[in-house]
Each structure stands twice: as structure tokens, then as C-alpha cells.
PDB file of N, CA and C in Angstrom:
ATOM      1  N   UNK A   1     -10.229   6.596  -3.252  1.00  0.00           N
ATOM      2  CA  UNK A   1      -9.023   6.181  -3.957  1.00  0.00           C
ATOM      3  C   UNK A   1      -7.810   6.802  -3.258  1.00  0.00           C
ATOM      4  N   UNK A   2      -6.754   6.174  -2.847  1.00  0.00           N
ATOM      5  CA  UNK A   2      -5.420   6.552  -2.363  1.00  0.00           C
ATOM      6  C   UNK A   2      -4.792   7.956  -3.186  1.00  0.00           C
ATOM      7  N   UNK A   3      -4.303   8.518  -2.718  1.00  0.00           N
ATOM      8  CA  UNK A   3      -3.598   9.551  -3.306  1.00  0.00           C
ATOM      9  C   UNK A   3      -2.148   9.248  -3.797  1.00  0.00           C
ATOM     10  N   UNK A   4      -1.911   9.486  -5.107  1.00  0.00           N
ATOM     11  CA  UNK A   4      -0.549   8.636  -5.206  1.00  0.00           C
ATOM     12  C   UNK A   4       0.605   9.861  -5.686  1.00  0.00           C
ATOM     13  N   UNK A   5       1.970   9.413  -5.338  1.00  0.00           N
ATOM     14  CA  UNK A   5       2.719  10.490  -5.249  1.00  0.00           C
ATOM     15  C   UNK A   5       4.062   9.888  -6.655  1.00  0.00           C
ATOM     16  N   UNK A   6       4.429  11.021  -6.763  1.00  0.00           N
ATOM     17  CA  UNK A   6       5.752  10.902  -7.757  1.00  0.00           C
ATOM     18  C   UNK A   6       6.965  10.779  -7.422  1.00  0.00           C
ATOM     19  N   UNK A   7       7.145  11.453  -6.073  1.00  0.00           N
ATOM     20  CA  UNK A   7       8.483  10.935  -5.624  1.00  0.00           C
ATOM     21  C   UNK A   7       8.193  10.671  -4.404  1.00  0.00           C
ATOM     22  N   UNK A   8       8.730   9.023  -2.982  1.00  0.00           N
ATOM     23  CA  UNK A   8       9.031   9.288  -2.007  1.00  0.00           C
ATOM     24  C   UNK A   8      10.381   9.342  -1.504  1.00  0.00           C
ATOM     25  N   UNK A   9      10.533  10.329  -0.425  1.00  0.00           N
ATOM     26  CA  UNK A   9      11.574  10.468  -0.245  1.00  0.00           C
ATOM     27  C   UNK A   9      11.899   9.572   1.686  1.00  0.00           C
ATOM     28  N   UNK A  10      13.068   9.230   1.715  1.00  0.00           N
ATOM     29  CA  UNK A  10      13.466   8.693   2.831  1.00  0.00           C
ATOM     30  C   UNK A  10      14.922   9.112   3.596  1.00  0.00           C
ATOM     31  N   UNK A  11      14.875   9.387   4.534  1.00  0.00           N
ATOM     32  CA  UNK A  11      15.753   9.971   5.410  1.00  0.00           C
ATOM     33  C   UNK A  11      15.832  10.089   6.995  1.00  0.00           C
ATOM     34  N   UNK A  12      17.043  10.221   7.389  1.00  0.00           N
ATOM     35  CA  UNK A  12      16.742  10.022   8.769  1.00  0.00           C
ATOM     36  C   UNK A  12      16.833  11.718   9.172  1.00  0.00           C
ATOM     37  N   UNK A  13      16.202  11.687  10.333  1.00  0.00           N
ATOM     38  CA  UNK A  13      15.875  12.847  11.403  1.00  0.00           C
ATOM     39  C   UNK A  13      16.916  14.367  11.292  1.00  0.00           C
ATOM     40  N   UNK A  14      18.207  13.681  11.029  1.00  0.00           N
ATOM     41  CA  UNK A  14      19.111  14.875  10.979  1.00  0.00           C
ATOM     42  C   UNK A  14      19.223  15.822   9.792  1.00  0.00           C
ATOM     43  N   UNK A  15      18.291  15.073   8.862  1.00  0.00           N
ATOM     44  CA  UNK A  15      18.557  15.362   7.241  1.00  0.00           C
ATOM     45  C   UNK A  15      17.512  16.336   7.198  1.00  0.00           C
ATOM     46  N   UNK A  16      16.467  16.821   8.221  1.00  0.00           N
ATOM     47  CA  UNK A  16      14.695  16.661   7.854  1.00  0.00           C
ATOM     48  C   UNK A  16      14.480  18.009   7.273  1.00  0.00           C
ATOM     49  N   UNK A  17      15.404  19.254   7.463  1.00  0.00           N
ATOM     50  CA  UNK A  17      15.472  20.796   7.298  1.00  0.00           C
ATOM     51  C   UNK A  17      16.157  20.602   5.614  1.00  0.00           C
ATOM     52  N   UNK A  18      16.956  19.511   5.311  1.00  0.00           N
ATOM     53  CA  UNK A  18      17.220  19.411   3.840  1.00  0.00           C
ATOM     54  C   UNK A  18      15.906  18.828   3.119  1.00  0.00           C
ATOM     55  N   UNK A  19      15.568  17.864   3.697  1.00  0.00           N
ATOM     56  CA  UNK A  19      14.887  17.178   2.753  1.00  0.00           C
ATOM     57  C   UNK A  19      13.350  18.065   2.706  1.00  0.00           C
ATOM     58  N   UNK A  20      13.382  18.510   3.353  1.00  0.00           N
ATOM     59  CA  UNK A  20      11.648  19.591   3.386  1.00  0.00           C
ATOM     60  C   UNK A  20      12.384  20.439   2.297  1.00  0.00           C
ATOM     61  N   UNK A  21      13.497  21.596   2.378  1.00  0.00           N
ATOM     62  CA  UNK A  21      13.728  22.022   1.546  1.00  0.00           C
ATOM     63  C   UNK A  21      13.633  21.433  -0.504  1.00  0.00           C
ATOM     64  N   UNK A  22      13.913  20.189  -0.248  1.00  0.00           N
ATOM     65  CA  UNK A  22      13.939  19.535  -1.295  1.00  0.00           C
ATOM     66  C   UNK A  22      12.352  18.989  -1.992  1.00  0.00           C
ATOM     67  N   UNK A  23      11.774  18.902  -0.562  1.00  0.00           N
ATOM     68  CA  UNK A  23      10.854  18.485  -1.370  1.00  0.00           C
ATOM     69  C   UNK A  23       9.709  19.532  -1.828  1.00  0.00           C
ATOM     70  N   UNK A  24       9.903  20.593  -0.747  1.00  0.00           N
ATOM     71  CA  UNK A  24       9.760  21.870  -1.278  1.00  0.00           C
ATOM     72  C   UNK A  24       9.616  22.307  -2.828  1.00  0.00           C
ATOM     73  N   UNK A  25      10.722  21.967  -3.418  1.00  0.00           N
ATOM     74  CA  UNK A  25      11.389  22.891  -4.485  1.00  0.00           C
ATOM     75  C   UNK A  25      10.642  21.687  -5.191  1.00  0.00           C
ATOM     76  N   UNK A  26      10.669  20.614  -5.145  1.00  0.00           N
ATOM     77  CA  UNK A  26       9.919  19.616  -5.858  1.00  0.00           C
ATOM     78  C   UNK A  26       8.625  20.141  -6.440  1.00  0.00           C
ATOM     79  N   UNK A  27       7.900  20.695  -5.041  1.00  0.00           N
ATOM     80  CA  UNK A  27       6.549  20.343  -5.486  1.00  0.00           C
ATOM     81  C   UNK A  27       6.426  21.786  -6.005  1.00  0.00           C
ATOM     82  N   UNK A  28       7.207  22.451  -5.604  1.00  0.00           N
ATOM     83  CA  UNK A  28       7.167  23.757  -6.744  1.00  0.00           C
ATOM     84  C   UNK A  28       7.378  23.762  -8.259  1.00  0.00           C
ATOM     85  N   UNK A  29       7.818  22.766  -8.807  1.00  0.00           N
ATOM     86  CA  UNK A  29       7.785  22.475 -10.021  1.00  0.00           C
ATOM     87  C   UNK A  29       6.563  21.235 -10.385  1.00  0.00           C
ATOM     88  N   UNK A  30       5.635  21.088  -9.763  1.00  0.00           N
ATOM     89  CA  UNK A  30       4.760  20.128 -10.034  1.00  0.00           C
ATOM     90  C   UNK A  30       4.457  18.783  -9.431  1.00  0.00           C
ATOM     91  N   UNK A  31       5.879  18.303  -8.782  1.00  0.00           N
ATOM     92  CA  UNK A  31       6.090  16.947  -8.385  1.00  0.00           C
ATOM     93  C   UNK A  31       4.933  17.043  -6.874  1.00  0.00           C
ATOM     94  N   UNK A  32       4.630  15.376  -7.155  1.00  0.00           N
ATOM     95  CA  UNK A  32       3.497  15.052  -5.819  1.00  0.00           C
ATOM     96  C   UNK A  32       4.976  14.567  -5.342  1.00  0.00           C
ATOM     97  N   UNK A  33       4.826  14.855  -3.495  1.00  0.00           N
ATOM     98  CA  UNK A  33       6.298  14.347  -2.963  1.00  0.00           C
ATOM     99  C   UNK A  33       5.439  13.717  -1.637  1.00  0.00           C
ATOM    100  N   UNK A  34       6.000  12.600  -1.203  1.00  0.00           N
ATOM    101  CA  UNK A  34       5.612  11.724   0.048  1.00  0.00           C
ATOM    102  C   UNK A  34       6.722  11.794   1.063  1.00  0.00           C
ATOM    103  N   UNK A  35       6.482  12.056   2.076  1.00  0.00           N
ATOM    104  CA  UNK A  35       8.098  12.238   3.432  1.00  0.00           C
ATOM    105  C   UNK A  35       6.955  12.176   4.818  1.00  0.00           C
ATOM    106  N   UNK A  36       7.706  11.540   5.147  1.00  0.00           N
ATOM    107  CA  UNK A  36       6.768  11.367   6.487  1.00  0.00           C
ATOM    108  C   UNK A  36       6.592  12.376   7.316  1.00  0.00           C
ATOM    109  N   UNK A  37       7.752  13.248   7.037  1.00  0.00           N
ATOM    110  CA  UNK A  37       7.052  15.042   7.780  1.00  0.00           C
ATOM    111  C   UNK A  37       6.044  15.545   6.951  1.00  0.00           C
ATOM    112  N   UNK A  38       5.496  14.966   5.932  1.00  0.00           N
ATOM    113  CA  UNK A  38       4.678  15.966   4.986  1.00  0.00           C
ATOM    114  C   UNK A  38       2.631  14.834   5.756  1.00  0.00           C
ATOM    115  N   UNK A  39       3.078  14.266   6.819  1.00  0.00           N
ATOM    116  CA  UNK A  39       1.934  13.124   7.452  1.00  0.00           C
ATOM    117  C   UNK A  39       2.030  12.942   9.040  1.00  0.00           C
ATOM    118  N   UNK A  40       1.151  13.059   9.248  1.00  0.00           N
ATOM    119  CA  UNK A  40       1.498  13.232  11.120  1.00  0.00           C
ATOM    120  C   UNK A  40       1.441  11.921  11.643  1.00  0.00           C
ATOM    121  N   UNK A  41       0.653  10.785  10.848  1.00  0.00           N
ATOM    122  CA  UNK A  41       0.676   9.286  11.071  1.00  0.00           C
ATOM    123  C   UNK A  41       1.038   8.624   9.775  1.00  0.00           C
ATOM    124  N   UNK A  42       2.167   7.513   9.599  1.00  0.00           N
ATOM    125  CA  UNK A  42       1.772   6.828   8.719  1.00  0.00           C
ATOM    126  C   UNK A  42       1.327   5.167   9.740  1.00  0.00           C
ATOM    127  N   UNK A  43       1.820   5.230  11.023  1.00  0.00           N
ATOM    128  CA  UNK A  43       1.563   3.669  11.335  1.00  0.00           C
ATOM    129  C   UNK A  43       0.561   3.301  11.190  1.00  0.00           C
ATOM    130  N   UNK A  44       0.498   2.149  10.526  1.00  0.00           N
ATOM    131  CA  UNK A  44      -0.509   0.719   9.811  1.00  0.00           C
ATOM    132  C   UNK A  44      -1.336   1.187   8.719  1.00  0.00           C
ATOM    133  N   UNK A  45      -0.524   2.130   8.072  1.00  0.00           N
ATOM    134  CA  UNK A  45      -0.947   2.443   7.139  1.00  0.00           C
ATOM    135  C   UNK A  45      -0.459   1.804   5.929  1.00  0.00           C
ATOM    136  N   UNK A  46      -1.283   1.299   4.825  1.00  0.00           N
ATOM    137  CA  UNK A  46      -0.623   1.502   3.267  1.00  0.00           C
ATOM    138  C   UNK A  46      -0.268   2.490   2.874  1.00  0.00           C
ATOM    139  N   UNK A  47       1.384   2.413   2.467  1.00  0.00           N
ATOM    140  CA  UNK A  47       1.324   3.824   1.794  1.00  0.00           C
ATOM    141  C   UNK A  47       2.028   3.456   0.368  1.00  0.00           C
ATOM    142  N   UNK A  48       1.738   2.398  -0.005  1.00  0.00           N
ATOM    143  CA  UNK A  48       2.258   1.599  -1.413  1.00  0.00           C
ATOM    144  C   UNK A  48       1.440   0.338  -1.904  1.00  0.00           C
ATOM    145  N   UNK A  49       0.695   0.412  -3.333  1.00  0.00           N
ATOM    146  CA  UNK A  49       0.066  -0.578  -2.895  1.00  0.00           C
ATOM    147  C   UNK A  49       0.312  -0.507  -4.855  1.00  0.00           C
ATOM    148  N   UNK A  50       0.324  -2.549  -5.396  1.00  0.00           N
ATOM    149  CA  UNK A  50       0.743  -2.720  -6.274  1.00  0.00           C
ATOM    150  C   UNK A  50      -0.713  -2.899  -6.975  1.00  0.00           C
ATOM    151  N   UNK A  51      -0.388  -2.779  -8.394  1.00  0.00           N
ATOM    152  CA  UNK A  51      -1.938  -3.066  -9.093  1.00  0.00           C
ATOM    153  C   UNK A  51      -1.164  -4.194 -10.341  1.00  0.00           C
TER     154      UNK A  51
END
């Protein structure tokens, strides 16, 4: 079964030292967080899928 997350986050390259911070603090309070620095591949991957 896919692993499913609570928040994804999207951003470009210059942002990437904020948004780790952020998602950081996220998952320190519980939140599942998805960012493509938190995945070393996503190409041809599903990473959203509807039911």
C-alpha cells in the first residue's frame, strides 16, 4: 500500500533550506510531509493517486 502524506509541499531550489526547515517543524508536530528532498527519485512515479 502507498504511503500517504498530510501535507505536500512544492518549491523551487532556492527555497529548499526554508522549506526542509518547515517541513521539519511539521513533522515534529505529527504531520506526514512529502518534498522531493525528503525522496531521491520521484521520476515515473505515482505520487497521488485518487480512490
Amino acid at each position: 500500500m502507498p504511503k500517504k502524506f498530510h501535507v505536500a509541499l512544492s518549491f523551487v531550489s532556492e527555497d529548499r533550506v526554508y522549506v526542509d526547515a518547515v517541513a521539519k517543524a511539521l513533522q515534529a508536530e505529527g504531520v506526514d510531509v512529502f518534498t522531493t528532498s525528503s525522496r531521491k527519485s520521484i521520476c515515473g512515479e505515482r505520487i497521488c493517486t485518487r480512490t
